[in-house]
Protein backbone atom coordinates (compact mmCIF):
# COMPACT_ATOMS: atom_id res chain seq x y z
CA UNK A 1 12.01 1.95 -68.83
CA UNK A 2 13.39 -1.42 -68.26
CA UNK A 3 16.62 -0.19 -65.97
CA UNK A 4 17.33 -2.58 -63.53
CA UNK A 5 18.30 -1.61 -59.76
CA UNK A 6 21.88 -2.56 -58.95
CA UNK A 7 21.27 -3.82 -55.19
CA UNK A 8 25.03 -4.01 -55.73
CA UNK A 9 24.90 -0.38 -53.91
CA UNK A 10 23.00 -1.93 -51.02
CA UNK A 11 26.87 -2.86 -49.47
CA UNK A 12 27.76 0.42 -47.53
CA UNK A 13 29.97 2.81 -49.59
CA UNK A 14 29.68 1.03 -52.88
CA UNK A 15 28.89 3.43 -55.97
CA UNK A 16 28.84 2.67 -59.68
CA UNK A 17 28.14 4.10 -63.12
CA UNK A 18 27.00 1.29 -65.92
CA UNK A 19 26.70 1.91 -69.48
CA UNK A 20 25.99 -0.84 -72.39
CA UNK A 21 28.59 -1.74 -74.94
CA UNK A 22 28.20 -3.44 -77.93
CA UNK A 23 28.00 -7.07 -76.15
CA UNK A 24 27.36 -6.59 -72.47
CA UNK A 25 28.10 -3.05 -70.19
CA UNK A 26 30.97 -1.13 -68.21
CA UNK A 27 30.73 -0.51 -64.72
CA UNK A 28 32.67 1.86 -62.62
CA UNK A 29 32.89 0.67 -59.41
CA UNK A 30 34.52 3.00 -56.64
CA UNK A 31 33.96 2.30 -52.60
CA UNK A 32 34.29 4.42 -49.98
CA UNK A 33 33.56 1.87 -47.23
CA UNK A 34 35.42 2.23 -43.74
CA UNK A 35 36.57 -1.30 -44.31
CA UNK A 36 37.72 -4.13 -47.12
CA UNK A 37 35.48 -5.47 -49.61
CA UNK A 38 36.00 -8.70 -49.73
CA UNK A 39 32.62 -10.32 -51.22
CA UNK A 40 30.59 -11.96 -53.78
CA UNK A 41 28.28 -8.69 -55.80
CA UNK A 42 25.10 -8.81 -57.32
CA UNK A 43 25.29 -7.73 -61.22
CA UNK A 44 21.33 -6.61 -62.23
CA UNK A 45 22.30 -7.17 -65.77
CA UNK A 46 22.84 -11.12 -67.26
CA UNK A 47 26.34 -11.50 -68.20
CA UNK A 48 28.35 -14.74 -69.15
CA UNK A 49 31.46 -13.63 -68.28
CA UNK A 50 33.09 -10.21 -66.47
CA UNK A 51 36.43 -8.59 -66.81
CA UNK A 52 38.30 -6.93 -64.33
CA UNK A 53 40.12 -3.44 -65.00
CA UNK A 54 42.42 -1.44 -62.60
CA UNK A 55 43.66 1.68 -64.24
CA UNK A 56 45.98 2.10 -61.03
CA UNK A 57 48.12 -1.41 -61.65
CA UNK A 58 46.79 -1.83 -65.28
CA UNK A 59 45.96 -5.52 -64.45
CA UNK A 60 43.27 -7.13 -66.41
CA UNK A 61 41.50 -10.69 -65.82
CA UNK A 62 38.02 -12.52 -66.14
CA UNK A 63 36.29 -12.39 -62.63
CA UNK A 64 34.77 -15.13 -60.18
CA UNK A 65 31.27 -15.46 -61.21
CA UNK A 66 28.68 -17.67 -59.44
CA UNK A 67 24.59 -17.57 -60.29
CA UNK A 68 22.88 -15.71 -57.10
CA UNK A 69 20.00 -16.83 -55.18
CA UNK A 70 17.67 -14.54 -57.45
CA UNK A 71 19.37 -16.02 -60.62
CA UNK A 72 21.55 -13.38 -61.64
CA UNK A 73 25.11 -13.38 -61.55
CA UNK A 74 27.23 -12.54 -58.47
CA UNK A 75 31.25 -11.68 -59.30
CA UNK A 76 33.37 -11.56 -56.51
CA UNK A 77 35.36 -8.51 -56.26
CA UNK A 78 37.69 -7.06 -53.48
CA UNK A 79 38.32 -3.70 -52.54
CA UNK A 80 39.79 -1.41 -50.34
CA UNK A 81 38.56 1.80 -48.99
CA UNK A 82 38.93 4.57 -51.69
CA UNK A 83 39.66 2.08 -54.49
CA UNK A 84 37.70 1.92 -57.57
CA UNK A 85 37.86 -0.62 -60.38
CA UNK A 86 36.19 -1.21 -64.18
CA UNK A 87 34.27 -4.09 -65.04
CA UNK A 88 33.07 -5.35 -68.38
CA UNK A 89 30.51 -7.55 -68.75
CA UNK A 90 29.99 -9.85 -71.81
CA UNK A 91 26.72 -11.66 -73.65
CA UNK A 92 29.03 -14.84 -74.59
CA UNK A 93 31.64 -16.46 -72.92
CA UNK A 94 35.34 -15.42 -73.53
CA UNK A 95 38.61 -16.78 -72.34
CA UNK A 96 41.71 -15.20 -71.22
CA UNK A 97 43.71 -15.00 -68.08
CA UNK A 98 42.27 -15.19 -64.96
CA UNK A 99 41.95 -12.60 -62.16
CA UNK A 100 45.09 -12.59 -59.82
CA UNK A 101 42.70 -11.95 -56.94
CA UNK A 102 44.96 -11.17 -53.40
CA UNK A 103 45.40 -13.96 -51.10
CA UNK A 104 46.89 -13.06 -47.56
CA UNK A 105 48.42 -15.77 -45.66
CA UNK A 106 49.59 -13.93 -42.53
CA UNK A 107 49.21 -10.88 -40.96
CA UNK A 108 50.78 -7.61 -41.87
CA UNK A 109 54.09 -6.84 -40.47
CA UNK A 110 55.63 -3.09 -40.00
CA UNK A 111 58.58 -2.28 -42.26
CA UNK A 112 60.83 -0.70 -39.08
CA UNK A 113 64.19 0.37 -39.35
CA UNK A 114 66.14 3.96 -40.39
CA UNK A 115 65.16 5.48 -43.61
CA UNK A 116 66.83 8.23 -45.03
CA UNK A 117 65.25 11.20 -46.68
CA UNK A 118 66.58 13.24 -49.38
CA UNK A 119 64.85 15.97 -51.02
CA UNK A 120 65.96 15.95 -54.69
CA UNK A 121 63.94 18.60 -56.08
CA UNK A 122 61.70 21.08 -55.91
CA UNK A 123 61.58 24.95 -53.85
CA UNK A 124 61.97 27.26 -52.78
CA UNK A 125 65.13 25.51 -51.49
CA UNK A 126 66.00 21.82 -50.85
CA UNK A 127 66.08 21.10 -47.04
CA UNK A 128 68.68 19.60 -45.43
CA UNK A 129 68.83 15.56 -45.62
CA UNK A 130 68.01 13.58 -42.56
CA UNK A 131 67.53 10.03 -41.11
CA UNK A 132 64.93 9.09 -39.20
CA UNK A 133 62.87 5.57 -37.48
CA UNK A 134 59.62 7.57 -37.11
CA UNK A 135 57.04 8.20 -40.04
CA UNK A 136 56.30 12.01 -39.47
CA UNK A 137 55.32 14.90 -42.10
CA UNK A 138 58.58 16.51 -42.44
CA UNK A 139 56.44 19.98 -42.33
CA UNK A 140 57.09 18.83 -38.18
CA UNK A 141 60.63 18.18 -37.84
CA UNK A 142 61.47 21.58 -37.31
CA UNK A 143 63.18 22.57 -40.47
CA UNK A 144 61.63 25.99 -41.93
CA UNK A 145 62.63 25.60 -45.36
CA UNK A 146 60.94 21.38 -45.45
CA UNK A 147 58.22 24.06 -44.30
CA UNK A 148 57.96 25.69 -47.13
CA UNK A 149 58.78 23.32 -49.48
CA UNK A 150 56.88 22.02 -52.46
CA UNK A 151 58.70 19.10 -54.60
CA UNK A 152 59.85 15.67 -54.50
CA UNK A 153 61.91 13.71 -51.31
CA UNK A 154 63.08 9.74 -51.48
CA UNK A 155 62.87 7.77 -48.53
CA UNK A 156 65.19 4.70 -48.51
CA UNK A 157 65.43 2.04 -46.05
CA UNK A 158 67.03 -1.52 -46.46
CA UNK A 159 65.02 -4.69 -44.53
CA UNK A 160 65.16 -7.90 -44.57
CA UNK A 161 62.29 -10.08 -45.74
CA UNK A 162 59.97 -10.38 -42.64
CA UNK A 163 59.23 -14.10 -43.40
CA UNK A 164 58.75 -16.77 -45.91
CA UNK A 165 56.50 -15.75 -48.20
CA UNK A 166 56.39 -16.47 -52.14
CA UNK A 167 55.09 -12.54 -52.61
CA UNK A 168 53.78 -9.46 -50.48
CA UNK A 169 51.52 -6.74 -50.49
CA UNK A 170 53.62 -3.16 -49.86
CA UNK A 171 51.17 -1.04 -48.05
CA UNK A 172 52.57 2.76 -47.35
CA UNK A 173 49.67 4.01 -45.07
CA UNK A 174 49.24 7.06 -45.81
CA UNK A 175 50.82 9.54 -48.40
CA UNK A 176 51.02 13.26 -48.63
CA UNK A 177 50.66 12.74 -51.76
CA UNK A 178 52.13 10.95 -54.41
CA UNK A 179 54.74 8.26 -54.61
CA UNK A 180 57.16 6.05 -57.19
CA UNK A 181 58.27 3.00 -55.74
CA UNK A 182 61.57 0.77 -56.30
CA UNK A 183 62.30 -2.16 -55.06
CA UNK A 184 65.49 -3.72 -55.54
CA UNK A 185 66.03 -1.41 -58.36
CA UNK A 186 63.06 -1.81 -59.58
CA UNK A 187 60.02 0.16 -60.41
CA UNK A 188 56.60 -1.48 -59.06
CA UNK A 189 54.54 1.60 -59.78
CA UNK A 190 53.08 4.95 -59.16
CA UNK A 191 50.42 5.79 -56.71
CA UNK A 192 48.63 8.74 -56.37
CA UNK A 193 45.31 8.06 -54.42
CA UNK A 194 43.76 5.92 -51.66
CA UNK A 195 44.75 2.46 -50.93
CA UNK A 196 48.72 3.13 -51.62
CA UNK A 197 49.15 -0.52 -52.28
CA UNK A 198 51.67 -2.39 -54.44
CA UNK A 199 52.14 -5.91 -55.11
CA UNK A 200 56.50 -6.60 -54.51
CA UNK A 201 56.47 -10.00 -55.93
CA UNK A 202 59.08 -12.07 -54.53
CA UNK A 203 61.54 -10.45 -52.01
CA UNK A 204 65.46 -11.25 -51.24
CA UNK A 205 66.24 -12.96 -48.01
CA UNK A 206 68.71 -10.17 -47.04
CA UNK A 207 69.33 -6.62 -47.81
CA UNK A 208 66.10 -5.51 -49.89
CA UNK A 209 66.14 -1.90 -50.73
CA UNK A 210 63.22 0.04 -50.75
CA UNK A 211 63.15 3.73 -52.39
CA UNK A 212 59.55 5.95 -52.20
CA UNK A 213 59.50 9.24 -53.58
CA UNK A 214 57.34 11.41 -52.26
CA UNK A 215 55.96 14.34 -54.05
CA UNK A 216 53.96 16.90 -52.00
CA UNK A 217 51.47 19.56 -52.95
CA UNK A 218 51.95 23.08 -53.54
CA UNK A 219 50.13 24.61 -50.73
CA UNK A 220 52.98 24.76 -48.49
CA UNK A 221 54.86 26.69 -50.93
CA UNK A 222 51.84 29.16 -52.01
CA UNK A 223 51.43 29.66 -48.19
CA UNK A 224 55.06 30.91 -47.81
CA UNK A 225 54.71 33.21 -51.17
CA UNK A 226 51.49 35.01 -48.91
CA UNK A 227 52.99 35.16 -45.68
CA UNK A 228 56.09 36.74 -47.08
CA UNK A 229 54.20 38.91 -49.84
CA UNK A 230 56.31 38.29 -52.27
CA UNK A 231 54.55 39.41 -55.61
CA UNK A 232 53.47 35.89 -57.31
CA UNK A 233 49.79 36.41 -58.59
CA UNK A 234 51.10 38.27 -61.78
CA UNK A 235 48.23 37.49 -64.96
CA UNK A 236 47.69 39.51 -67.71
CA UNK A 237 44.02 39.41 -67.86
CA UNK A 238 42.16 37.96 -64.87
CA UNK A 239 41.89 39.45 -60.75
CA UNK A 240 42.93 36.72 -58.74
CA UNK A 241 40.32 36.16 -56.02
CA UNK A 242 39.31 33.53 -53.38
CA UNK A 243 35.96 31.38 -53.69
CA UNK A 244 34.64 34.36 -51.80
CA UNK A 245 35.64 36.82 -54.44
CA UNK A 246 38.03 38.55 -52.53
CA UNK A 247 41.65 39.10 -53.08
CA UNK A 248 43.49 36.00 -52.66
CA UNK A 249 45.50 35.08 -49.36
CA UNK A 250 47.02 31.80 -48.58
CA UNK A 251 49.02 33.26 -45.91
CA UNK A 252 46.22 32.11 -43.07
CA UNK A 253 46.38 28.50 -44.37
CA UNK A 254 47.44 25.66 -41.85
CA UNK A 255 50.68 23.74 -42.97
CA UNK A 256 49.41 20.19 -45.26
CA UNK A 257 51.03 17.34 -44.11
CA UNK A 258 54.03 16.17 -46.98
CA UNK A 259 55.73 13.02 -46.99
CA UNK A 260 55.60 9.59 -46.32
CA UNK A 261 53.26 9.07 -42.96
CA UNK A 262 53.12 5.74 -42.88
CA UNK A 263 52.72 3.21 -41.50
CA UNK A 264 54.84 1.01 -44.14
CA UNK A 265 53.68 -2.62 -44.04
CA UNK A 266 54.29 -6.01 -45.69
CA UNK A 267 51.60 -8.32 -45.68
CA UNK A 268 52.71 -11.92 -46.98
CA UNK A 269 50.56 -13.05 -50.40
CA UNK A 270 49.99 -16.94 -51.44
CA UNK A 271 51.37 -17.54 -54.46
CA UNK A 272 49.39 -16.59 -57.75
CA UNK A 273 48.80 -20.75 -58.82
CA UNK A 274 47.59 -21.81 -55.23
């Protein structure tokens, strides 16, 4: 049938759709590896040049390409466990900008210091506000309405920049489950999935401040509707029922972790024309 084998999928948790466009193909890329991707990857398909799509940061650029040892074309891609990323090939070569690949150049420090955590909206009821030095779900601090509660907290903390460097990579750890993140007043994105990663771009000296809001899911909430039977499941023309087709019950679900887990790190980037 003439459908070459991508021995791209040969690198442990690598997985990919391809389809052909008028003048080369789209991949899908995602990886599921239990560490970074950080290598050169086969293409089965000729290509003169490849651009590179994330959807998550909406950055675009033409790709690293080299000729393999089989003659096909290698592009050098880097990913993190649970990221994913588009690629379009082309038949002729194209111009434009070039990929802003991520250059460490030092190890990743911990952000540590007091945040604060507000909860500014969302139910049954807001909890109480609190400060804290330790990453925790806040379904653990004791509070039984940050039990039950399904919405939206911000977690603030001001730092200093941890060294010299032109740019760093924000890295939350992990999320439970969403976040919007500011920096110095201003927005550097929102991330809702696996690697919770944001470039900051150049940081103050002194006195940056950081704001993360956290939304959570619902679970929590839906558990608390169960276990105090309050009357929720109200439809007009469907019987609510589990996967097992019996009557619904969240009530016996465990607590899902909500907030910011961390741990919050900044790992110092070379500068995008080095």
């Amino acid at each position: 049938a003439g459908v070459h084998r991508e021995r791209m999928v040969d690198h442990t948790g690598v997985r990919l759709i391809r389809r052909r466009h008028q003048g080369g193909y789209h991949y899908f890329i995602s990886y599921s590896g239990a560490a970074p991707l950080d290598d050169w990857i086969p293409l089965a398909v000729p290509t003169a040049a490849v651009a590179i799509m994330d959807p998550m940061s909406e950055r675009t650029g033409l790709a690293q390409l080299r000729t393999g040892t089989d003659g096909q074309a290698d592009v050098y891609l880097q990913l993190k466990p649970g990221a994913s990323l588009i690629l379009r090939t082309f038949d002729r070569p194209v111009t434009g900008a070039p990929w802003p690949y991520l250059r460490p150049v030092g190890a990743a420090v911990e952000l540590r210091g007091t945040w604060s955590v507000t909860f500014l909206a969302g139910g049954p009821e807001l909890p109480a506000s609190f400060r804290t030095d330790t990453l925790v779900s806040w379904t653990e601090r004791g509070d039984e309405e940050a039990k039950r509660f399904a919405g939206t907290a911000r977690y603030s903390i001001r730092f200093d920049a941890p060294g010299e460097g032109s740019a760093y990579l924000l890295d939350l750890g992990r999320v439970a489950e969403s976040a919007r993140v500011r920096l110095n007043g201003k927005e550097l994105g929102v991330l809702f999935a696996s690697p919770f990663r944001v470039e900051t771009g150049p940081l103050r000296r002194t006195g940056n401040e950081l704001e993360i809001e956290v939304t959570n899911l619902s679970a929590n909430r839906i558990r608390d509707l169960d276990v105090r039977r309050v009357p929720w499941k109200v439809f007009e023309d469907i019987n609510f029922v589990g996967i097992d087709y019996k009557p619904f019950d969240a009530s016996g679900w465990p607590l899902k972790p909500s907030g910011l887990l961390g741990p919050v790190r900044l790992e110092p980037l070379a500068s995008p024309d080095r």
